[in-house]
C-alpha atoms as a PDB file:
ATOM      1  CA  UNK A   1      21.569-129.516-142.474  1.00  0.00           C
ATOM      2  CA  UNK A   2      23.178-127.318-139.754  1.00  0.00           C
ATOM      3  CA  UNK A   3      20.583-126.810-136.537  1.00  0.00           C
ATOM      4  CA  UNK A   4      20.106-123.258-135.440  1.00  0.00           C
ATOM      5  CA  UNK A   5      21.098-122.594-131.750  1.00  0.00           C
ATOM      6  CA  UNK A   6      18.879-120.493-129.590  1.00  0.00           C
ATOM      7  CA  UNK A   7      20.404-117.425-127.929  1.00  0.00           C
ATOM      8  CA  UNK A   8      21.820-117.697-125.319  1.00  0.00           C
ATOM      9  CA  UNK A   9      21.206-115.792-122.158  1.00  0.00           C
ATOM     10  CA  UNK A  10      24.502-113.799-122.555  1.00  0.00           C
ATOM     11  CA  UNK A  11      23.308-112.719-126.062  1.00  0.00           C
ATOM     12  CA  UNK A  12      20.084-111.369-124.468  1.00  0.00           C
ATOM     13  CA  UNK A  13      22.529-109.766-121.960  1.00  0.00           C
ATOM     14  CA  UNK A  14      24.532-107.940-124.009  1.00  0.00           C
ATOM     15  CA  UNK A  15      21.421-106.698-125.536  1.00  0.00           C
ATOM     16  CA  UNK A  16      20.110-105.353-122.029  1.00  0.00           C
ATOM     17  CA  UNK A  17      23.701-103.931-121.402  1.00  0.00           C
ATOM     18  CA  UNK A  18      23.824-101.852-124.895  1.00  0.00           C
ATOM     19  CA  UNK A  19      20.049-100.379-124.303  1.00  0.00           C
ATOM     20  CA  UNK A  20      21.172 -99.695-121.133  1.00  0.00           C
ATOM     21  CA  UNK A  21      24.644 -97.528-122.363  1.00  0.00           C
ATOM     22  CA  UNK A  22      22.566 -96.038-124.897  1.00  0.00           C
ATOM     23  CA  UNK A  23      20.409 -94.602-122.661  1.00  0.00           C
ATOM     24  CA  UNK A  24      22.544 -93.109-120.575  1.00  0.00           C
ATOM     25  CA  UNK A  25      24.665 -91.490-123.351  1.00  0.00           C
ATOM     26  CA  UNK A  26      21.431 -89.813-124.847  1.00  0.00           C
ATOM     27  CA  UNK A  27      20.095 -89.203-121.478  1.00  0.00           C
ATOM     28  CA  UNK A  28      23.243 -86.906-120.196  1.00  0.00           C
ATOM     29  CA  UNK A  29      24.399 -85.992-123.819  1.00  0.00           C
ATOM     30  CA  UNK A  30      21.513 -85.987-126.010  1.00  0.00           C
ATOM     31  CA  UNK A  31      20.535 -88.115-128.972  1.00  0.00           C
ATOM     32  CA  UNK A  32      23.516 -86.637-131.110  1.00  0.00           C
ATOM     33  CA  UNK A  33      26.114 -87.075-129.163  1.00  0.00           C
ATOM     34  CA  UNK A  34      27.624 -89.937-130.666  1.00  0.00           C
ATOM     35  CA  UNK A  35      31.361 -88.567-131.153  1.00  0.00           C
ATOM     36  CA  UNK A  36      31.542 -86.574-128.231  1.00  0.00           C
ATOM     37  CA  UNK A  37      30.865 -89.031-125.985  1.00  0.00           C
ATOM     38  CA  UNK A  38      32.866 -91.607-127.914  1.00  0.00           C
ATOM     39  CA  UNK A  39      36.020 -88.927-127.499  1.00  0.00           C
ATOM     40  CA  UNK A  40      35.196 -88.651-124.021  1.00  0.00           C
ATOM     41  CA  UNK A  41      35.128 -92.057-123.269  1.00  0.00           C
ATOM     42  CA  UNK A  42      38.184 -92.394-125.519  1.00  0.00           C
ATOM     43  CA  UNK A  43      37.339 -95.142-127.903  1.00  0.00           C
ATOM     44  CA  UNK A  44      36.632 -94.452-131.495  1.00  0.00           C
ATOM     45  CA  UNK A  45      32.976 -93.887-132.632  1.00  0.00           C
ATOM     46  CA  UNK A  46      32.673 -96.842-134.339  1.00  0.00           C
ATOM     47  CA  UNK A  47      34.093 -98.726-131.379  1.00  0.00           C
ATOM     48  CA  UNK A  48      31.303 -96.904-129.252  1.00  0.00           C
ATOM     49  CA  UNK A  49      28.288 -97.366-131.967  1.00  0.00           C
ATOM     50  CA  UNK A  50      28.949-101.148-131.799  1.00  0.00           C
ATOM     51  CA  UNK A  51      28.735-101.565-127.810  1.00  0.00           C
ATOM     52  CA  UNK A  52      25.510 -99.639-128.258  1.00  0.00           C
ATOM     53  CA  UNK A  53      24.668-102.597-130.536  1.00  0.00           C
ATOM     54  CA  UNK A  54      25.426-105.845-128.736  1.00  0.00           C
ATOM     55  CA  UNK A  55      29.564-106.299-128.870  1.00  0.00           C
ATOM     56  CA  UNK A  56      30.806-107.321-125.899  1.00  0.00           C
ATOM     57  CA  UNK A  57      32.436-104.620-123.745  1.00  0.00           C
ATOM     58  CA  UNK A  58      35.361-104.552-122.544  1.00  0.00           C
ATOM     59  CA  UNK A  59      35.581-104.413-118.285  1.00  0.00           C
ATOM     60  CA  UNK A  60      38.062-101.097-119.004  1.00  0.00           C
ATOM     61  CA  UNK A  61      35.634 -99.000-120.893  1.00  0.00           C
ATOM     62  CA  UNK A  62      32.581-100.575-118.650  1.00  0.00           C
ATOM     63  CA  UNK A  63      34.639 -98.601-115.474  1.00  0.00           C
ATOM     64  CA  UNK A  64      35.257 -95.923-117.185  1.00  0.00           C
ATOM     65  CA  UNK A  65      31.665 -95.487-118.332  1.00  0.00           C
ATOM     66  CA  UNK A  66      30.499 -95.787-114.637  1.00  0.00           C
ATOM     67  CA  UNK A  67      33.360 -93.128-113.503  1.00  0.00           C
ATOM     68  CA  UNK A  68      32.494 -90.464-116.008  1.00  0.00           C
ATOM     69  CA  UNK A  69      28.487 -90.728-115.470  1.00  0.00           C
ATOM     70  CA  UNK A  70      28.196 -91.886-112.255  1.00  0.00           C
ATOM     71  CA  UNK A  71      25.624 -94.352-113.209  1.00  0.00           C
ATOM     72  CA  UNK A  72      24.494 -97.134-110.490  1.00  0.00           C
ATOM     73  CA  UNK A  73      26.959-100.416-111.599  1.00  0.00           C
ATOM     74  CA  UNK A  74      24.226-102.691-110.650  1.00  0.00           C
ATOM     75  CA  UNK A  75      21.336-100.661-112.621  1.00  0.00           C
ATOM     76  CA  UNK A  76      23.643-100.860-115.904  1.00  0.00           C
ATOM     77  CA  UNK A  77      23.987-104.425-114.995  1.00  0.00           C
ATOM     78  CA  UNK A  78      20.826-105.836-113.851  1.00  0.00           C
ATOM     79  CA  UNK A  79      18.489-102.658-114.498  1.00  0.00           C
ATOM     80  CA  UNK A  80      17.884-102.748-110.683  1.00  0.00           C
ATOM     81  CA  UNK A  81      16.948 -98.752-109.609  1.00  0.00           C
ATOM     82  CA  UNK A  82      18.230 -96.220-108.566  1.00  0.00           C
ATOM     83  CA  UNK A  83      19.694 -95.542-112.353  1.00  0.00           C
ATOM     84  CA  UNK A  84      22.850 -93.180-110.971  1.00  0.00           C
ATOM     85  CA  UNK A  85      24.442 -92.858-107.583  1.00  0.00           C
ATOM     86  CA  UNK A  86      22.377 -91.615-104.372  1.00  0.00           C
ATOM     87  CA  UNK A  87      23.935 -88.908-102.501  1.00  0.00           C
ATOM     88  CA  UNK A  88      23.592 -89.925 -98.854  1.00  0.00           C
ATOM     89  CA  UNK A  89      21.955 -87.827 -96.211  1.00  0.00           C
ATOM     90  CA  UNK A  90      25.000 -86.640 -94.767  1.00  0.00           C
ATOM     91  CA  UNK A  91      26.022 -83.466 -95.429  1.00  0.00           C
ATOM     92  CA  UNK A  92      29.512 -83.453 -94.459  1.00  0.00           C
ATOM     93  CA  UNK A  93      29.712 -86.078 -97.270  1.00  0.00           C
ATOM     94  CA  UNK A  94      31.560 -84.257 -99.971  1.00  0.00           C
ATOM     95  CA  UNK A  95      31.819 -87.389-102.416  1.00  0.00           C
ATOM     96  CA  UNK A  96      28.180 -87.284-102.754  1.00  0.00           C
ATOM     97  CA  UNK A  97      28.175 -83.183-103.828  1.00  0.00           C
ATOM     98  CA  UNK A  98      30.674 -83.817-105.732  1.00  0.00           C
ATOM     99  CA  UNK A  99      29.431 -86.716-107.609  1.00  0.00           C
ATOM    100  CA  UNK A 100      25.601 -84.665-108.010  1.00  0.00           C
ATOM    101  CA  UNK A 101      27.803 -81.592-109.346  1.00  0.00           C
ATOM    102  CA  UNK A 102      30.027 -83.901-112.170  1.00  0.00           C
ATOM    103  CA  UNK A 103      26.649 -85.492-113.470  1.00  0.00           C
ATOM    104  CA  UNK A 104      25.289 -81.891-113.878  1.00  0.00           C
ATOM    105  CA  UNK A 105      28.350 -81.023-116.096  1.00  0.00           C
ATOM    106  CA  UNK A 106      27.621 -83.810-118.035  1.00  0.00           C
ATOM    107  CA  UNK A 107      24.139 -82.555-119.361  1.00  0.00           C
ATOM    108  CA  UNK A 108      24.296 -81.647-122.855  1.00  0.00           C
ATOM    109  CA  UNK A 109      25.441 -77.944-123.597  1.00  0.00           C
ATOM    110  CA  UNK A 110      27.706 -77.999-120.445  1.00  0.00           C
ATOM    111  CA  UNK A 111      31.146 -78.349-119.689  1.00  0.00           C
ATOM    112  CA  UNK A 112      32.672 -81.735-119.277  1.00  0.00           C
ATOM    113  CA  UNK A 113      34.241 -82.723-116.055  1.00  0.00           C
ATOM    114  CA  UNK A 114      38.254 -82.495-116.062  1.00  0.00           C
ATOM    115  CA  UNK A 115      38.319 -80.498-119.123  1.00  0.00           C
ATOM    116  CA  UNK A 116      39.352 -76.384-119.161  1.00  0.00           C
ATOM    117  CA  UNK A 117      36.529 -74.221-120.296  1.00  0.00           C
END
């Protein structure tokens, strides 16, 4: 008779890592935004659904994820805080508005960044 194997840590990982995607899709897009954020992201939904489940991402779509919603790499990673990107104290630093105005247009009901009205 086969043995069973325990997890292993990169299975509890990848668990961490699709709670952590999901979140972040229903936090800026709302519970129902499966397909649009699946188009945005450009991957098919069912590609999407099953990194929210535990598949193993790919690096591409992991970067591209962190561009479009400006989350914190090493809260999706390690769930360390602060959950998205700090604007600094400077105020001549125009990355920082910029980055605070794109995660605005990403709440739900809003236009999405790059895209005509």
């Amino acid at each position: 008779m086969a043995r069973r194997r325990k997890p292993s840590g990169s299975f509890h990982s990848r668990w961490q890592l699709a709670d952590r995607l999901r979140t972040i899709r229903t936090e800026l897009f709302g519970v129902n935004s499966l397909a649009e954020f699946a188009r945005l992201i450009d991957v098919p939904i069912r590609t999407w659904y099953s990194y929210e489940t535990g598949v193993t991402v790919p690096a591409e779509v992991l970067l591209r994820f962190v561009e479009l919603t400006l989350v914190e790499p090493r809260w999706l990673l390690h769930g360390q805080e602060p959950r998205y990107r700090v604007a600094t104290a400077n105020p001549d630093d125009e990355e920082a508005e910029t980055s605070a105005k794109t995660r605005a247009q990403l709440r739900p009901g809003r236009i999405e960044p790059n895209r005509p009205p």
